[in-house]
Protein backbone atom coordinates (compact mmCIF):
# COMPACT_ATOMS: atom_id res chain seq x y z
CA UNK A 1 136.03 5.93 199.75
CA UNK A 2 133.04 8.92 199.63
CA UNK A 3 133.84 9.38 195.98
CA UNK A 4 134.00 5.44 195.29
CA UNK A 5 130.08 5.67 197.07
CA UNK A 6 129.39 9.05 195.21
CA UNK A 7 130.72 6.98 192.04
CA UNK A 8 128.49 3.65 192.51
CA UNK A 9 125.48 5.60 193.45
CA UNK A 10 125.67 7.48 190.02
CA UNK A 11 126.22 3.78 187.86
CA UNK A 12 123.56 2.48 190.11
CA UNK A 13 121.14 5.70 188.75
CA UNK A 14 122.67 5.21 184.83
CA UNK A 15 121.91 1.58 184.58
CA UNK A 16 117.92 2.34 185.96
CA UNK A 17 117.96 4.85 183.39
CA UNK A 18 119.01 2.63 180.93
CA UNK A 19 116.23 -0.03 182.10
CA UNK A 20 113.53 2.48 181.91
CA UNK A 21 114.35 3.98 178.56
CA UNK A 22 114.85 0.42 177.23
CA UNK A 23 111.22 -0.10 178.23
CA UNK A 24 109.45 3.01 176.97
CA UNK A 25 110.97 2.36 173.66
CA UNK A 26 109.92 -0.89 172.96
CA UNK A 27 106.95 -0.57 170.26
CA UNK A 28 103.06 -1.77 171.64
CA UNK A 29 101.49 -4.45 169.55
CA UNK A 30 97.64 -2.67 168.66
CA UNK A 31 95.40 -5.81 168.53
CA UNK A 32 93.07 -6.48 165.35
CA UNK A 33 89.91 -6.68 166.21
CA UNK A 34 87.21 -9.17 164.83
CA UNK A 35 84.46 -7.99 162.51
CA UNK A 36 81.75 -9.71 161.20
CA UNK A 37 81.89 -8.95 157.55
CA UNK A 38 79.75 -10.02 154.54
CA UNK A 39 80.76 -10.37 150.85
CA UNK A 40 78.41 -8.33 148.62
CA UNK A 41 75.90 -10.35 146.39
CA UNK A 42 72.68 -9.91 144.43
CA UNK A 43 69.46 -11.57 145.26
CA UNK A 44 65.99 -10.76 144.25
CA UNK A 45 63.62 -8.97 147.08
CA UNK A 46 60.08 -6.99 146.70
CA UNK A 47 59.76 -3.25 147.34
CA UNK A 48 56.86 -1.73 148.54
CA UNK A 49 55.24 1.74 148.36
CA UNK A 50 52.77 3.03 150.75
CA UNK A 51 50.39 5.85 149.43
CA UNK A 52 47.93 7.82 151.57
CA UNK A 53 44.74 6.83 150.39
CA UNK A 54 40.78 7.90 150.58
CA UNK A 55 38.19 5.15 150.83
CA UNK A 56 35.24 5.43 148.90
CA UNK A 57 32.19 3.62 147.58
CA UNK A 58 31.99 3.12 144.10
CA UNK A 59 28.64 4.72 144.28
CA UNK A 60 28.39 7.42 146.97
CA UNK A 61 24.50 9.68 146.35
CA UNK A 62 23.96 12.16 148.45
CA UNK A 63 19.79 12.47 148.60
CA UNK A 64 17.84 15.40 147.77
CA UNK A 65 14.54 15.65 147.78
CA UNK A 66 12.77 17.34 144.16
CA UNK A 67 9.47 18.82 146.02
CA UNK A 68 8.97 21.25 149.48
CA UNK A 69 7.15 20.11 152.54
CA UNK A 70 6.96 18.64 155.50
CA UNK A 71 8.88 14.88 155.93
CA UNK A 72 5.61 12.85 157.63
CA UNK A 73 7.57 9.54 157.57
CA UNK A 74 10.77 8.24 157.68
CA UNK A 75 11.30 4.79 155.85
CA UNK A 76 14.55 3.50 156.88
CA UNK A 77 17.08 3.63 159.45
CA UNK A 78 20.71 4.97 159.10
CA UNK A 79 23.48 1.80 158.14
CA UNK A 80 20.07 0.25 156.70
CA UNK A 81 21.02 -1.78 153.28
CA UNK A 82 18.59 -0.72 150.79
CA UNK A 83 18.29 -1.39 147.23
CA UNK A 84 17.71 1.10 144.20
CA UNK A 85 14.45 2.27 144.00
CA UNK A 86 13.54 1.62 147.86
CA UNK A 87 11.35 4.28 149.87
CA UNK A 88 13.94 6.30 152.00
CA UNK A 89 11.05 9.77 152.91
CA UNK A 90 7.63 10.41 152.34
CA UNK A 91 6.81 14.46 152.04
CA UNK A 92 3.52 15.42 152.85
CA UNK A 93 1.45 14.30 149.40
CA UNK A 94 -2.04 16.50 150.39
CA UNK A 95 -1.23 19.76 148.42
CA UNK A 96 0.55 17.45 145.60
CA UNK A 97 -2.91 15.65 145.85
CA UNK A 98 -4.55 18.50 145.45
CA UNK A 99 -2.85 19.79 142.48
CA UNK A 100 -2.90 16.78 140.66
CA UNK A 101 -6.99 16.51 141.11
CA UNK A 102 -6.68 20.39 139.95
CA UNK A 103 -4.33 19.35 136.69
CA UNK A 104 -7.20 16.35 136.30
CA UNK A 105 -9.68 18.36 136.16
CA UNK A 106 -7.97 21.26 133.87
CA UNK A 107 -7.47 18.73 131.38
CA UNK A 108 -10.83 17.83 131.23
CA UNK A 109 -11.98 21.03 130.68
CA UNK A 110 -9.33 21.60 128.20
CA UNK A 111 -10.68 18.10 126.08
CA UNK A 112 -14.09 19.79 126.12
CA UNK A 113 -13.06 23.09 124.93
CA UNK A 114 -11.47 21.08 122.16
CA UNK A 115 -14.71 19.13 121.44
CA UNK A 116 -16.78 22.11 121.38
CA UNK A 117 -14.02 24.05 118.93
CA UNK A 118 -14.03 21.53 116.61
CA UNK A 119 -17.67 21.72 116.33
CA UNK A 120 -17.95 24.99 115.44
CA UNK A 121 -15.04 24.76 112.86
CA UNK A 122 -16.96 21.94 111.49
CA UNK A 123 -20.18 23.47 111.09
CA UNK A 124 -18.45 26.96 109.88
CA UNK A 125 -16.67 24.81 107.43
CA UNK A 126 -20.15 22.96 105.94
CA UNK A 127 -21.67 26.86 106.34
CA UNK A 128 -18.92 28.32 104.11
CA UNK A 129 -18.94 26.17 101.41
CA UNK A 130 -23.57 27.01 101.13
CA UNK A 131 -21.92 30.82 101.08
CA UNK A 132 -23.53 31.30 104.39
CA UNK A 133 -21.13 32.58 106.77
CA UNK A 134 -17.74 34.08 105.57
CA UNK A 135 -13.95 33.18 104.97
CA UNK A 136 -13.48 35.42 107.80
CA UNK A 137 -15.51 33.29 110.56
CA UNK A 138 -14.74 29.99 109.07
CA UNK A 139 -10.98 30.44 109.61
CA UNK A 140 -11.85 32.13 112.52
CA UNK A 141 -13.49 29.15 114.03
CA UNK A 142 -10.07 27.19 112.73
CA UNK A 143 -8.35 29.00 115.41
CA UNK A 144 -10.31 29.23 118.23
CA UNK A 145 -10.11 24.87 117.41
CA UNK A 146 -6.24 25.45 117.89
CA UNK A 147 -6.45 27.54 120.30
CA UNK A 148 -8.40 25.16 122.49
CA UNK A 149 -6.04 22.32 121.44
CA UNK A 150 -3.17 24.15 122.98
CA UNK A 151 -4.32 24.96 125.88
CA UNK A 152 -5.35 20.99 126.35
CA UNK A 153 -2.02 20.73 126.17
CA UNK A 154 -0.75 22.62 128.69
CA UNK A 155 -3.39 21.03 130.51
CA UNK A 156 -1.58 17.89 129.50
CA UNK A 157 1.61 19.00 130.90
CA UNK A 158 0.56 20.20 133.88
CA UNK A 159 -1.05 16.84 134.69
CA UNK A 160 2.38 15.28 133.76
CA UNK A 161 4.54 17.65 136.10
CA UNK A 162 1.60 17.20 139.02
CA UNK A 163 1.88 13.77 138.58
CA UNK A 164 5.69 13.71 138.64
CA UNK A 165 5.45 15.85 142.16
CA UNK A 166 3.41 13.88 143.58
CA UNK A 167 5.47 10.82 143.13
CA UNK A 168 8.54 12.97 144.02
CA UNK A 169 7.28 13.01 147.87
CA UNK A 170 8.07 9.76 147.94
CA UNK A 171 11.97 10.19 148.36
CA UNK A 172 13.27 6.77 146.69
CA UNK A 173 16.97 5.24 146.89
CA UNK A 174 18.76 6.01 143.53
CA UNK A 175 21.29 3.42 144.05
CA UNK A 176 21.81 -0.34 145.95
CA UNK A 177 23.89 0.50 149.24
CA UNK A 178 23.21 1.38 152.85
CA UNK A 179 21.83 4.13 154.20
CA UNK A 180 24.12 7.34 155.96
CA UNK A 181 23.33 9.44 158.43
CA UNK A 182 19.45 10.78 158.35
CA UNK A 183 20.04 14.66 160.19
CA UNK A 184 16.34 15.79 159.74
CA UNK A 185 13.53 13.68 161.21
CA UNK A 186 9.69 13.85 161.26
CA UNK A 187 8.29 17.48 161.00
CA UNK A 188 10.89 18.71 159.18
CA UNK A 189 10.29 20.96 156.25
CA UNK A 190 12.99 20.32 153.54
CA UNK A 191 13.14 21.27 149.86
CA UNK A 192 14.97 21.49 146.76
CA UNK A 193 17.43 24.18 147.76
CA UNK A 194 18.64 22.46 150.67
CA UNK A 195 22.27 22.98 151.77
CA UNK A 196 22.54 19.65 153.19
CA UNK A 197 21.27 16.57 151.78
CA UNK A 198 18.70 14.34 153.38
CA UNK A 199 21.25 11.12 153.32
CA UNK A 200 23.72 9.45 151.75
CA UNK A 201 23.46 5.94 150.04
CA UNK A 202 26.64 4.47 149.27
CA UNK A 203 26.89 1.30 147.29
CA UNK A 204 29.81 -0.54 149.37
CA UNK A 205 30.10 -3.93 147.61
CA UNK A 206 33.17 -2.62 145.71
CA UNK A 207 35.29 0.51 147.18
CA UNK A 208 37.16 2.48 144.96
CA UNK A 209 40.30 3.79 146.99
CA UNK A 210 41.91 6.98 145.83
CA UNK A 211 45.54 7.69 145.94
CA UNK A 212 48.56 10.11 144.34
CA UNK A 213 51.86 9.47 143.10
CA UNK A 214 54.34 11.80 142.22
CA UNK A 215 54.61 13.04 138.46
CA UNK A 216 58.16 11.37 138.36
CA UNK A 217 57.03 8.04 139.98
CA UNK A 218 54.27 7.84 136.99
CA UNK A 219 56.80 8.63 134.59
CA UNK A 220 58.91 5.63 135.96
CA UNK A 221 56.31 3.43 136.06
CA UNK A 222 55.04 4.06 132.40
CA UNK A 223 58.66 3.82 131.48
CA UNK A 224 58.71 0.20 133.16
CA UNK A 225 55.46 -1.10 131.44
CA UNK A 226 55.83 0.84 128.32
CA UNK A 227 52.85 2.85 128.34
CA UNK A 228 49.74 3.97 130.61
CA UNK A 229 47.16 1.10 129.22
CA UNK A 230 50.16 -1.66 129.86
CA UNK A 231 50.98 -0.41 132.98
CA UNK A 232 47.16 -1.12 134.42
CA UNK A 233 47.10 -4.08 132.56
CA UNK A 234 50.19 -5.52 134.03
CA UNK A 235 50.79 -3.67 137.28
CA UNK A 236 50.66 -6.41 140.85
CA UNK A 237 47.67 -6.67 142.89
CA UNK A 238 48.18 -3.57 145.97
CA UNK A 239 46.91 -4.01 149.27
CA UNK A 240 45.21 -2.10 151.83
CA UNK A 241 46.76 -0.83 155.26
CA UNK A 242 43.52 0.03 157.86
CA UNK A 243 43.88 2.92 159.78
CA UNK A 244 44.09 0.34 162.88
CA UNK A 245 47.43 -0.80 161.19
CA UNK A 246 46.10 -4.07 160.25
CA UNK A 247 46.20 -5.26 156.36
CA UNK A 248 42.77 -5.69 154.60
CA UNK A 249 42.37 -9.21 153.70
CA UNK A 250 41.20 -8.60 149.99
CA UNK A 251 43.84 -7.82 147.15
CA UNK A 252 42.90 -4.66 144.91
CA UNK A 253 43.81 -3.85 141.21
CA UNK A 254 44.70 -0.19 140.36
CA UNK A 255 42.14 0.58 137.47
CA UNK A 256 42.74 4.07 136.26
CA UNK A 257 45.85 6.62 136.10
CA UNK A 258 44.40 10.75 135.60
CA UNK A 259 45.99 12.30 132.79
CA UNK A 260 46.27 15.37 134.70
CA UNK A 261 49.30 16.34 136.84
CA UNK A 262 48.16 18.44 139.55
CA UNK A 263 49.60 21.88 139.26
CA UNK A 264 49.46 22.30 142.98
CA UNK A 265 50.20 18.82 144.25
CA UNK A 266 52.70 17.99 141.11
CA UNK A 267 50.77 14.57 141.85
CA UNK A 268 49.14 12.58 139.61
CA UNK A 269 45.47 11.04 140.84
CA UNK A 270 45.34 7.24 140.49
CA UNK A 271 42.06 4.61 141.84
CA UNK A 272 42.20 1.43 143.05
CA UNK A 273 39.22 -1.27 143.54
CA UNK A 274 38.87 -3.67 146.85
CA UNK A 275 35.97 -6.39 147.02
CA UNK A 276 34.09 -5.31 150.21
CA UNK A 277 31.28 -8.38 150.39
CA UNK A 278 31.81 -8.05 154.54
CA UNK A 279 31.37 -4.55 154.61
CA UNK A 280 34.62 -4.14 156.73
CA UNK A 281 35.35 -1.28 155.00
CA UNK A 282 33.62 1.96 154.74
CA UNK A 283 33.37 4.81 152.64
CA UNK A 284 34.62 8.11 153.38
CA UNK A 285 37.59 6.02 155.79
CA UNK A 286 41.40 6.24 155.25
CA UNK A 287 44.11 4.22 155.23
CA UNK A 288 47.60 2.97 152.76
CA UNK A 289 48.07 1.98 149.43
CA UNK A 290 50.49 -0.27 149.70
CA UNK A 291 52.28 -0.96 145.54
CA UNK A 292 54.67 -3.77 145.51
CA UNK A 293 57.83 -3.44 143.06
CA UNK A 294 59.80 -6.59 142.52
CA UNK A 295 62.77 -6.15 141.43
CA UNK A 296 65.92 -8.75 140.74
CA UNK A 297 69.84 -8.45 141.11
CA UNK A 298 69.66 -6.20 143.94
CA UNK A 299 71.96 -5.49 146.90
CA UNK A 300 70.72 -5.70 150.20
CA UNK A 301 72.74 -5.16 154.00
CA UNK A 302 71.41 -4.92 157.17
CA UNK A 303 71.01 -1.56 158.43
CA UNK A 304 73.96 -2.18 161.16
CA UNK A 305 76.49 -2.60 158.68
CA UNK A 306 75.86 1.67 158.27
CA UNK A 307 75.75 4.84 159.52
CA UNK A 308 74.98 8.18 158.94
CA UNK A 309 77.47 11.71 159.07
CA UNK A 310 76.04 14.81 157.67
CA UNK A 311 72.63 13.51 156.33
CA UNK A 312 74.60 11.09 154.30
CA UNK A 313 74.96 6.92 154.89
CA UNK A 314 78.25 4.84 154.95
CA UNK A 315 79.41 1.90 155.20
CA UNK A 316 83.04 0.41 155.51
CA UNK A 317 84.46 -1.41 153.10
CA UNK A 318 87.49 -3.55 154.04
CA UNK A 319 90.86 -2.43 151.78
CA UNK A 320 93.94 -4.35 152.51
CA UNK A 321 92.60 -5.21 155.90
CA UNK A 322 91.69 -1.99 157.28
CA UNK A 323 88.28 -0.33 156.99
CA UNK A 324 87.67 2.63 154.51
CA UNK A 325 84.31 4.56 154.61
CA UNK A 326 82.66 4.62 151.51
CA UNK A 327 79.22 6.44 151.08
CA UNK A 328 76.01 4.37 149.55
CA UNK A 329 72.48 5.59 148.14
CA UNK A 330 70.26 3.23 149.80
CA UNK A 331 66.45 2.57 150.00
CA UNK A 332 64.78 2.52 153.71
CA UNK A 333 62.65 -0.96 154.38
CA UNK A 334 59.89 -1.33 156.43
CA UNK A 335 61.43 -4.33 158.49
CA UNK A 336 63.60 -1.34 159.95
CA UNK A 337 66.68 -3.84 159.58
CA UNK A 338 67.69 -3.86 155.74
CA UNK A 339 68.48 -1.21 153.12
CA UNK A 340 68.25 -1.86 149.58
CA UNK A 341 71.86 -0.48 147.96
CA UNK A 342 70.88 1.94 144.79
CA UNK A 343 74.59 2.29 144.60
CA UNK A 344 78.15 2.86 146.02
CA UNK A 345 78.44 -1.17 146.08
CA UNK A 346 79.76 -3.40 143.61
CA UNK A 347 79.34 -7.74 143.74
CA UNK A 348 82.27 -9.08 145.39
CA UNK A 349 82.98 -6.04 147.85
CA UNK A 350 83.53 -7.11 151.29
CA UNK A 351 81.78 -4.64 154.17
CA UNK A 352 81.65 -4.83 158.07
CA UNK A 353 78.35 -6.41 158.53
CA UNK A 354 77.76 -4.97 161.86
CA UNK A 355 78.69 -2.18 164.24
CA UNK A 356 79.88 0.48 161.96
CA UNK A 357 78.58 3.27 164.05
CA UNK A 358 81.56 1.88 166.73
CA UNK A 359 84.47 1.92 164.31
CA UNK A 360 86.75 4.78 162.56
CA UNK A 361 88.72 5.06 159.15
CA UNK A 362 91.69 2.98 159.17
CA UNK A 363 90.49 0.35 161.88
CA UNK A 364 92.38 -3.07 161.55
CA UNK A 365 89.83 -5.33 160.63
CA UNK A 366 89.87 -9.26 161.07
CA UNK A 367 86.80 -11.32 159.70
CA UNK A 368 84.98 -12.97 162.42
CA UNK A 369 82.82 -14.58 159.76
CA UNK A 370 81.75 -14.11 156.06
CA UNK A 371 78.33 -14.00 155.42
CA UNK A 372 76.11 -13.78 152.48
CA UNK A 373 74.06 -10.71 152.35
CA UNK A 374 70.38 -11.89 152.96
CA UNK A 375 67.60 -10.27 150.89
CA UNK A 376 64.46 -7.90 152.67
CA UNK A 377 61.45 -8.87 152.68
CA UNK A 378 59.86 -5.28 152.18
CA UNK A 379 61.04 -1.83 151.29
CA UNK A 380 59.29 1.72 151.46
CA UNK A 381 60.08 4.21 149.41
């Protein structure tokens, strides 16, 4: 009877063995998880470039005045609009006053000298031919008469240049534009040799707006257009980004390319022209160059349907239902949702649109829903 217990209890152990191992054996189902994927397509979208750019007035003359002495008035105020040929200084005009009565009266002098030379030449002239005074004085008398007419005139001239000074202390605008800043005041005694210029008149009605491109962005862009001329004959309108971050309201036209590459920069100078009839902008500012690039038949995903490993970018392609990294060369947008494919896609390749920063190589993929890819709006480069 013990060993007919001892016996059950061991079946009784065997058959919960047999349960258990019965139950670890049985293969788990993995589930397939839903993706939302999108079918690759072309559509057409509009890159953009952003350049750091310097803001300048088409005419920017820094003011220096031609005669020393002492600024006695002050004609305008700084920001003042003032047109070419306006009174910006007046230098103290006594000694230039002075001097010019001085030149005046030199001249005069010098026209009488003249009058009484030619006189005597005259009369030794009329004497020489009676045999009554010599070759000897009559050609003397010639040049004493040119004499005298050369020093009328440097007479002359030095009534010109006195003039000239004196008209000189009046400091005058050399352009149309407004006024900069005025750093010396009444009293002050300025000059030619000035380090620092009295003001600055900058014609703002049309800002030029300097920028650089790379030497292999101008090459692409000439290769594009077909030459340098075609390029600025045919290149979009750019636009302006403010330092505030705001877009200026006015379109501008890129009007020259430098034929120089920089052999520090490698960068190649180019200028760009904005209306400015509300003065908004203001030379010597900064701000963006912003060069739109349409382009057609291009592939565009939403930044979600990537991600990054070891500086490179991915996405996952679905192969026979499972998901398969594949790396792609892709252009950054400025929505900061969309990348622009240069390549590693193909039309008609089907990616996980979303969360591919969550998922790993071989993932069972089910489509939650197929969806066109849509097309960005903007792209930086």
């Amino acid at each position: 009877m013990f060993t007919g217990k001892n016996m059950m209890k061991q079946m009784g152990k065997a058959l919960c063995a047999m349960v258990l191992v019965s139950c670890g054996s049985a293969p788990a189902t993995m589930p397939v998880a839903e993706y939302n994927v999108m079918t690759i397509s072309t559509t057409d979208c509009e890159l953009q470039t952003n350049y750091s750019a310097a803001i300048r007035g088409c005419q920017s003359v820094d003011v220096y005045p031609q005669v020393s002495g002492t600024l006695t008035k002050l004609c305008v105020s700084e920001g003042q609009k003032v047109k070419k040929g306006q009174s910006l200084f007046v230098i103290d005009q006594v000694p230039y006053l002075a001097a010019l009565r001085t030149a005046e009266a030199n001249v005069a002098a010098a026209k009488a000298g003249v009058a009484t030379a030619q006189l005597n030449a005259d009369s030794r002239k009329e004497l020489y031919k009676e045999n009554v005074v010599s070759e000897f004085d009559m050609k003397t008398a010639q040049n004493t008469l040119l004499t005298a007419k050369a020093q009328l005139a440097q007479a002359e001239a030095a009534l010109v240049n006195a003039r000239n000074n004196l008209t000189y202390t009046e400091v005058k605008s050399p352009v149309t534009g407004v006024v900069g800043n005025l750093p010396f005041r009444q009293g002050t005694l300025v000059g030619p040799s000035m380090p620092k210029a009295l003001t600055t008149v900058a014609d703002n009605s049309m800002m030029y707006v300097y920028f650089s491109m790379s030497e292999s962005q101008m090459l692409q862009l000439i290769r594009k257009f077909g030459s340098k001329d075609k390029a600025l004959e045919e290149m979009p309108a750019v636009r302006l980004l403010l330092n505030d971050g705001s877009t200026y309201a006015e379109e501008g036209k890129i009007e020259t390319i430098s034929g120089v590459v920089d052999p520090n920069s490698g960068t190649v100078g180019m200028r760009a022209v904005f209306p400015n009839e509300n003065g908004l902008l203001v030379s010597g500012g900064n701000g963006m160059i912003v060069v739109p690039n349409k382009r057609t038949d291009c592939i565009v995903i939403p930044q979600g349907a990537t991600f990054e490993a070891q500086d490179r970018v991915f996405v996952y392609k679905i192969v026979d239902g499972k998901a398969s990294a594949s790396p792609v060369v892709v252009t950054r947008t400025t929505d900061g949702r969309s990348y622009v494919v240069e390549s590693g896609l193909n039309v008609g390749d089907v990616i996980v649109a979303e969360g591919a920063g969550l998922l790993r190589e071989g993932t069972p993929i089910k489509a939650k829903e197929s969806q066109p890819a849509t097309s960005a709006p903007q792209a930086a480069q």
